[in-house]
Each structure stands twice: as structure tokens, then as C-alpha cells.
Protein backbone atom coordinates (compact mmCIF):
# COMPACT_ATOMS: atom_id res chain seq x y z
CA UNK A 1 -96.68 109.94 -34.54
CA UNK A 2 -99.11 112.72 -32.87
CA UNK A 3 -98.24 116.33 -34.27
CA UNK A 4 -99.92 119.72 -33.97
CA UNK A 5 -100.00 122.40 -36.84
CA UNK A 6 -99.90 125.94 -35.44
CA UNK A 7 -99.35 129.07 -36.98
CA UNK A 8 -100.74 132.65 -37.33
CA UNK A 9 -103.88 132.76 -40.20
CA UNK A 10 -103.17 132.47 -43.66
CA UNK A 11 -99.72 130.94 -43.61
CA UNK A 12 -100.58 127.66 -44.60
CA UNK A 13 -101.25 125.52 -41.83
CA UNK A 14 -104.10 123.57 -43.39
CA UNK A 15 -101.77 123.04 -46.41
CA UNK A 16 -98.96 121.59 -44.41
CA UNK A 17 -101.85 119.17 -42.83
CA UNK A 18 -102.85 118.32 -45.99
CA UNK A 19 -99.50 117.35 -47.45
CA UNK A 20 -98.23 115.23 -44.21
CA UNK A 21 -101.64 113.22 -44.55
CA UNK A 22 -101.43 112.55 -47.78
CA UNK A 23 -97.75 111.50 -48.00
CA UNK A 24 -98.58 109.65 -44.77
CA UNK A 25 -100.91 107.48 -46.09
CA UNK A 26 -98.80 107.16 -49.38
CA UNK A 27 -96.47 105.36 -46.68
CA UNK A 28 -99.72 102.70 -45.94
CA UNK A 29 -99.95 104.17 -42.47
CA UNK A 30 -103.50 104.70 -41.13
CA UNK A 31 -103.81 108.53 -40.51
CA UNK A 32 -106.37 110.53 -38.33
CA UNK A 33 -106.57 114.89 -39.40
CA UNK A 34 -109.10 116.42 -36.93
CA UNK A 35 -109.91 120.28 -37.92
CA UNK A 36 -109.78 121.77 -34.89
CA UNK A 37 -109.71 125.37 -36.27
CA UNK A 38 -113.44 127.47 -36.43
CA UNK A 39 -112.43 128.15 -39.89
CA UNK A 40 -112.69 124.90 -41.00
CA UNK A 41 -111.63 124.05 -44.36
CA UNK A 42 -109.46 121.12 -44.39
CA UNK A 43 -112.40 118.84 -45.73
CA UNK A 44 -112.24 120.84 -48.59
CA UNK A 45 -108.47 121.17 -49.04
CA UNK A 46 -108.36 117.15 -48.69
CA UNK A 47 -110.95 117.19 -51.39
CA UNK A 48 -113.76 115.53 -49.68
CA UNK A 49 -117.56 115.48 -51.22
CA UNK A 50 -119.51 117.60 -50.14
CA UNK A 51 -117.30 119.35 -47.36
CA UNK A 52 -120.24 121.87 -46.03
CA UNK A 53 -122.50 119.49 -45.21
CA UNK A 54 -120.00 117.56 -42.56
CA UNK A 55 -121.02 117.69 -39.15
CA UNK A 56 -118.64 118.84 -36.28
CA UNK A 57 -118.30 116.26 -33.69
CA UNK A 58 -119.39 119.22 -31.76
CA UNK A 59 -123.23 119.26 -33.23
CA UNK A 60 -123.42 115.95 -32.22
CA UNK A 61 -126.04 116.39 -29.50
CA UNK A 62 -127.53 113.30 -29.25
CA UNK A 63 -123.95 111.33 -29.44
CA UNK A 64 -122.65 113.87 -26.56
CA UNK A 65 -125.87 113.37 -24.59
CA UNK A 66 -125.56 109.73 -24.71
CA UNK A 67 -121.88 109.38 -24.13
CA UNK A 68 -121.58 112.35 -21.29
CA UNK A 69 -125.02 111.41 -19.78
CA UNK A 70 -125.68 115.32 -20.31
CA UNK A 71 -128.94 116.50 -21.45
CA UNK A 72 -129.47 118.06 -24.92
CA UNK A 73 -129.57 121.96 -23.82
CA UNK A 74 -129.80 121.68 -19.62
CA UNK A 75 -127.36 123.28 -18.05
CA UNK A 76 -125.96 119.33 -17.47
CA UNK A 77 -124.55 120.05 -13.68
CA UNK A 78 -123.28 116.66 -13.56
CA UNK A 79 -122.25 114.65 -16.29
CA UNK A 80 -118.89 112.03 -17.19
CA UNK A 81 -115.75 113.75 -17.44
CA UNK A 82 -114.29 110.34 -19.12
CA UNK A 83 -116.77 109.03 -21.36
CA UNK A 84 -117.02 106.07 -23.57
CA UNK A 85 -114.91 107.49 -27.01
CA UNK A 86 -112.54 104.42 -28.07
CA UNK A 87 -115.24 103.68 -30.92
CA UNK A 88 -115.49 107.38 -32.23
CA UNK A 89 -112.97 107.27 -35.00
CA UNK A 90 -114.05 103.92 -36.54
CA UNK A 91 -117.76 104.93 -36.00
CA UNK A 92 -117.96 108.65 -37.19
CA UNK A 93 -114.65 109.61 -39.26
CA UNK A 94 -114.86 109.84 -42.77
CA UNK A 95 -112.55 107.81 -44.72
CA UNK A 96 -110.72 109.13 -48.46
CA UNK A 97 -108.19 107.50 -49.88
CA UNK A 98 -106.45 106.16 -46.66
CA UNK A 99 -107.15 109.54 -44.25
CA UNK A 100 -109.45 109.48 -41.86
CA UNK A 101 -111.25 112.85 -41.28
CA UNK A 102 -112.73 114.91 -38.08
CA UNK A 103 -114.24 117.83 -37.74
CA UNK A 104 -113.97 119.28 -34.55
CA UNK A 105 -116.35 122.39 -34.82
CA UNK A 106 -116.26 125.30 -32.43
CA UNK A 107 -117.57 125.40 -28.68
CA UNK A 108 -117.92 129.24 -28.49
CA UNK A 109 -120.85 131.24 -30.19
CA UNK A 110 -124.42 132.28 -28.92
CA UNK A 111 -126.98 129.06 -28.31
CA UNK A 112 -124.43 126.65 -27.21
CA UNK A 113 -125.69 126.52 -23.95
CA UNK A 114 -123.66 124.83 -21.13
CA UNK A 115 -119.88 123.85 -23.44
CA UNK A 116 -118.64 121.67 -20.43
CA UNK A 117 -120.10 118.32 -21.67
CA UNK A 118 -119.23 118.88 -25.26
CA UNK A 119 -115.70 119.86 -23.90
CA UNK A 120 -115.21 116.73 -22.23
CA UNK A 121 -116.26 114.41 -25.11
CA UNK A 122 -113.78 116.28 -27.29
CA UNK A 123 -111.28 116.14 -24.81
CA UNK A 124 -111.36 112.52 -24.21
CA UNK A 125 -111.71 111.44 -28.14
CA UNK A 126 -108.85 113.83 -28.66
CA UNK A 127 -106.81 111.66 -25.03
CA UNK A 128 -108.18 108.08 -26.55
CA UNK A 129 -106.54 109.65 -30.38
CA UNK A 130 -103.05 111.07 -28.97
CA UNK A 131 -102.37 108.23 -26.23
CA UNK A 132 -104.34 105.16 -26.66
CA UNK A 133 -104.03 104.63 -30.93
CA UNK A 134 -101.08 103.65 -32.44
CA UNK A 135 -101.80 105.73 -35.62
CA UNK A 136 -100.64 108.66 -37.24
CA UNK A 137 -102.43 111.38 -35.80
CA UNK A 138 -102.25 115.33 -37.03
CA UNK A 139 -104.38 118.09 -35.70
CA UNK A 140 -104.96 121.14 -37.70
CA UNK A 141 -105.47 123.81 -35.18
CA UNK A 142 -107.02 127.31 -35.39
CA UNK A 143 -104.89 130.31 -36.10
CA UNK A 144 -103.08 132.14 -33.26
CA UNK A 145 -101.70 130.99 -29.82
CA UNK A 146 -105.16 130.78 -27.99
CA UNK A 147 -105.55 126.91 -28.40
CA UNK A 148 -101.87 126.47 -25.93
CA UNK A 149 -103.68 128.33 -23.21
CA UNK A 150 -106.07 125.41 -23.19
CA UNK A 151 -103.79 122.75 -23.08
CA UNK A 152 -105.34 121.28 -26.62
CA UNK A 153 -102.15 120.49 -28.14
CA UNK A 154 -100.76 118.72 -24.62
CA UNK A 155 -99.33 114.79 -25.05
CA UNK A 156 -98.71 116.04 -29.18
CA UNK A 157 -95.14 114.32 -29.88
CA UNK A 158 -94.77 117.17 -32.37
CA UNK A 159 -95.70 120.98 -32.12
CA UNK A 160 -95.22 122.22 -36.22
CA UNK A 161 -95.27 125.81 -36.18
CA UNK A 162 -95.73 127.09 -40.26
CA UNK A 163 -94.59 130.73 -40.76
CA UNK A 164 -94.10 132.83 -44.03
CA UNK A 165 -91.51 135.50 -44.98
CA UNK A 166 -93.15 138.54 -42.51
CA UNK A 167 -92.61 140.25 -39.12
CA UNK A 168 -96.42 139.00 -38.25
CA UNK A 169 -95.69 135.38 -38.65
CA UNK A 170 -92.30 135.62 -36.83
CA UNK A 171 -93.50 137.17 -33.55
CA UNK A 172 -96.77 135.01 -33.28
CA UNK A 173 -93.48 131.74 -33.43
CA UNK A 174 -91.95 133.26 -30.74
CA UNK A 175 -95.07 133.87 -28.91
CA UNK A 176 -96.15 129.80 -29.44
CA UNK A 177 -92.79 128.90 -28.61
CA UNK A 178 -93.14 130.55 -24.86
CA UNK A 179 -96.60 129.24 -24.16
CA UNK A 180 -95.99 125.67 -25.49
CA UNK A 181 -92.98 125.26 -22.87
CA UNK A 182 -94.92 126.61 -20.31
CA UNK A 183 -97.29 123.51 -20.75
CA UNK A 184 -94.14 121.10 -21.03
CA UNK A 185 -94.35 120.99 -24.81
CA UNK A 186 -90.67 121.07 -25.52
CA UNK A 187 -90.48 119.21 -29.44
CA UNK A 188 -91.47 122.80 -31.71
CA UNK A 189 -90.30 122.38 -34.75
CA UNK A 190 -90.73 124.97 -37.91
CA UNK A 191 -91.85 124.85 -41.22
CA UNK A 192 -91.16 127.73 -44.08
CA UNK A 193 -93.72 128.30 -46.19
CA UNK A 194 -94.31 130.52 -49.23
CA UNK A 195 -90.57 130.86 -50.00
CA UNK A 196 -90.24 132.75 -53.25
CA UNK A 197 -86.21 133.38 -53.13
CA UNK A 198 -83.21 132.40 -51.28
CA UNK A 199 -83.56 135.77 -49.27
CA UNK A 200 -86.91 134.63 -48.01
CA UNK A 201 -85.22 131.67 -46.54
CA UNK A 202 -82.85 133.94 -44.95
CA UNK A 203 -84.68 136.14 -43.35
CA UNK A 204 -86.76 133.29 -41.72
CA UNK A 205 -83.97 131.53 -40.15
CA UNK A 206 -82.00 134.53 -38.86
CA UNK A 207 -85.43 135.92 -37.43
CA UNK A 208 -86.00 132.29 -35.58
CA UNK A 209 -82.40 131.68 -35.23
CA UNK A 210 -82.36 128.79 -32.27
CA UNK A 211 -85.82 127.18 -33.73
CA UNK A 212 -85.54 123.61 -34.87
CA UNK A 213 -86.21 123.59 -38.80
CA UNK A 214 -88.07 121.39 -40.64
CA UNK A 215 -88.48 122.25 -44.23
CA UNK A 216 -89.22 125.25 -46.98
CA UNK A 217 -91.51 124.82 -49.27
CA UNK A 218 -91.60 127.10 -52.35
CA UNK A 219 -94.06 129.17 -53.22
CA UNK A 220 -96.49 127.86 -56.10
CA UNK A 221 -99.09 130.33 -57.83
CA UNK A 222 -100.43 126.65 -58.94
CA UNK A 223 -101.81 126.48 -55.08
CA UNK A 224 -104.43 129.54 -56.24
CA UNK A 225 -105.31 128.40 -59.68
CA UNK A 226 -105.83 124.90 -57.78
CA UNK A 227 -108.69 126.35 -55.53
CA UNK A 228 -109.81 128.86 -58.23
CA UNK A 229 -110.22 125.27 -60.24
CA UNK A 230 -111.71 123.20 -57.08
CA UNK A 231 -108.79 121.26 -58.00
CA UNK A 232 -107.23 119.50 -54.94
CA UNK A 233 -103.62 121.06 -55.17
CA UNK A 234 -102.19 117.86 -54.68
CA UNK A 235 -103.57 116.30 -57.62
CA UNK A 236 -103.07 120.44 -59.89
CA UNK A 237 -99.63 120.53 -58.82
CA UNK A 238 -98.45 117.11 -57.52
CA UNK A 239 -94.43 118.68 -57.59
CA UNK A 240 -95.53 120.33 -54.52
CA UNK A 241 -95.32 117.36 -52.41
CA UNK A 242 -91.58 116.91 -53.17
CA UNK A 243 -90.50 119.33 -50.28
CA UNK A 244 -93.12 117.55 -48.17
CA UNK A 245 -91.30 114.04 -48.63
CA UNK A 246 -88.44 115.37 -47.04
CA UNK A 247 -90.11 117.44 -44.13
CA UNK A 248 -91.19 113.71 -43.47
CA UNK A 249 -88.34 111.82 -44.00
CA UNK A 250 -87.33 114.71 -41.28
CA UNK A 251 -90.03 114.26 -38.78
CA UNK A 252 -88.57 110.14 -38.32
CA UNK A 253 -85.11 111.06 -38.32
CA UNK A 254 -83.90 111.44 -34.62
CA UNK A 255 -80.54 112.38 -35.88
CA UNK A 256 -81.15 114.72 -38.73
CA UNK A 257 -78.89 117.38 -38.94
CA UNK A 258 -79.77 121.04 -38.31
CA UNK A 259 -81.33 123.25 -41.58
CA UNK A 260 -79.48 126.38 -42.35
């Protein structure tokens, strides 16, 4: 199973990778998380040593020069638009507790020079991840709609879209929605998060009335105290997950039958 966690900033994306990983690999399967967002934090939220001093695939010069055949800051006019990536995950993911973790890092900023080989070494490992392996693969993407426009999320068997209780979260759904069927992603499926009452609920699936519901999960001050604690929240509050199990059982059910 390939899925993509979208979302506007702050809802909880990161969380909802977090808790299909984990409950994932509870099931024995061998799962892949890349943190494709600039904000990266999902090291952290996984409760991996040491999170800031992970490299992004994307600092990886000397791997992209070898691989791409680009040199280390040249413009790199020519270079392999397909290159050599099928030993990546095994080679350079770090491995917790059955999850295998990526950081993706960012290709815009001042200094990077020419992106277009680093581009093409993400965008094969992330091809080789999403159609070659057989594994459970989840993406945790940056906030916003941008990442559709460039086709990142393309071949994903799932498109999760995580809102919360709030006109901003509702419009930027609708606004992933369009774009994703644009590029032939037709599976978006929603998650609730931060669900503090039943009218909370409500109001998210009148204002997404037509969307294809996965889950609400509850709100749970425990989430704070577990970062305030550098407490991985699964391990603070392990009664989160319950919700999660479902959303899950969910995702492999073909036949489930429509939230409301």
C-alpha cells in the first residue's frame, strides 16, 4: 500500500504518518515514511535519536554525483534522468522498531545550485519506492497543495487528506481535491482530526459532504504534554492509536461502508 498525507499546516499530518507506521509495522509489514515536507519533523515525532543530525537524501552530494553522473555544484547540463536507486532504502534508511525512515530535505533555498540532478535522484528513489517495492510505503508531505502541481504524489494508491474543525482546513480539501484529479489521482480519502465534540464531527462532514471518510480521531491534550515531555505520543498516550486501528482496518477494506 503507497499513500500520501496532505493537509494544510498544523492539522496533524505528521501525526497521522506516525500512527499508520507504527500500527503498520505492529501488523509485521515492512514500512517505508519519507518526510517530504521542509518542515521536517517526523524523525522526531517517530522518536528517532538524534533527529537533527539526519541528513536529507537531498545533502547527499557525493551519492547524487555518483548516481546522476552530475558534478558536485556545476551547473550538470547533462546528467541520468533514471539513475541507479533500487539499493537506496536498504543502504541509507534508518531503521526503528520495524519503520524504515527518509528524509527527503528541500530542493529550494539560496546555494543549491543547479536542483535538476538532485530532482531526478529523488524522483526515481521515490518511482523505484511507489512501483517497484512491494512494501508499505507512506509519504508525509509538506503543508499546502503546492507538492500536486509537481506531480510528487502521482502512482500513490492513496491520497489522505487530514483536516481539523475550521473554514481554513476545509477550503485547502477542496482545493487538493481539484488538483489531485487533474493529475488522475482519483482515491482521496479524509481523515478528522482534533475532534473535541460530536458537533466538530458535524461540521466536518457537512462542509466535505461527497469526500470519502476515513476516520476521527479525538482530540488529546496528552499529544502536547507528550512533546512538552519528549515523550513519543505513542508510547504517553498509547489510547490514541485506537482510532488509528480502525482508519486501517479502513484503508484494506474495499467494501467498507460510508462514515457519517
Amino acid at each position: 500500500m503507497k499513500i500520501a498525507v496532505t493537509g494544510k499546516g498544523g492539522v496533524g499530518k505528521t501525526f497521522l504518518v506516525v500512527v499508520l507506521a507504527k500500527l503498520f509495522a505492529e501488523k509485521e509489514k515492512k514500512v517505508f515514511v519519507i518526510d517530504a515536507d521542509p518542515d521536517a519533523n517526523l524523525a522526531l515525532t517517530l522518536g528517532f535519536p538524534n533527529p537533527s543530525e539526519i541528513i536529507p537524501l537531498i545533502k547527499m552530494k557525493e551519492l547524487i554525483e555518483e548516481r546522476t553522473g552530475a558534478k558536485i555544484g556545476a551547473l550538470a547540463p547533462y546528467f541520468k534522468l533514471n539513475p541507479k536507486v533500487d539499493d537506496i532504502p536498504d543502504k541509507y534508511f534508518l531503521r526503528q522498531q520495524g519503520i524504515n525512515l527518509a528524509v527527503m530535505g528541500s530542493v529550494r533555498g539560496g546555494g543549491l545550485g543547479c536542483t535538476c540532478p538532485e530532482n531526478a535522484f529523488l524522483k526515481a528513489l521515490l518511482r523505484h519506492l511507489v512501483v517497484e517495492r512491494k512494501e508499505v510505503v507512506i509519504l508525509d508531505m509538506e503543508a499546502g497543495i503546492e507538492h500536486l502541481g509537481r506531480g510528487t504524489t502521482q502512482n500513490m494508491d492513496r491520497l489522505i487528506v487530514v483536516v481539523e474543525p475550521g473554514r481554513n482546513s476545509i477550503e485547502t480539501a477542496h482545493r487538493i481535491k481539484d488538483l489531485a484529479r487533474e493529475i488522475g489521482i482519483s482515491r482521496i480519502e479524509i481523515v478528522g482530526n482534533k475532534i473535541r465534540e460530536n458537533g466538530d464531527k458535524k461540521f466536518i462532514l457537512d462542509a466535505l459532504a461527497g469526500f470519502d471518510f476515513l476516520g476521527f480521531i479525538p482530540y488529546n491534550k496528552k499529544i502536547n504534554e507528550a512533546e512538552l515531555k519528549n515523550i513519543p505520543f505513542f508510547e504517553y498516550c498509547p489510547e490514541i492509536l485506537k482510532e488509528g486501528r480502525e482508519i486501517v482496518k479502513r484503508l484494506g477494506d474495499p467494501k467498507r461502508i460510508a462514515l457519517r
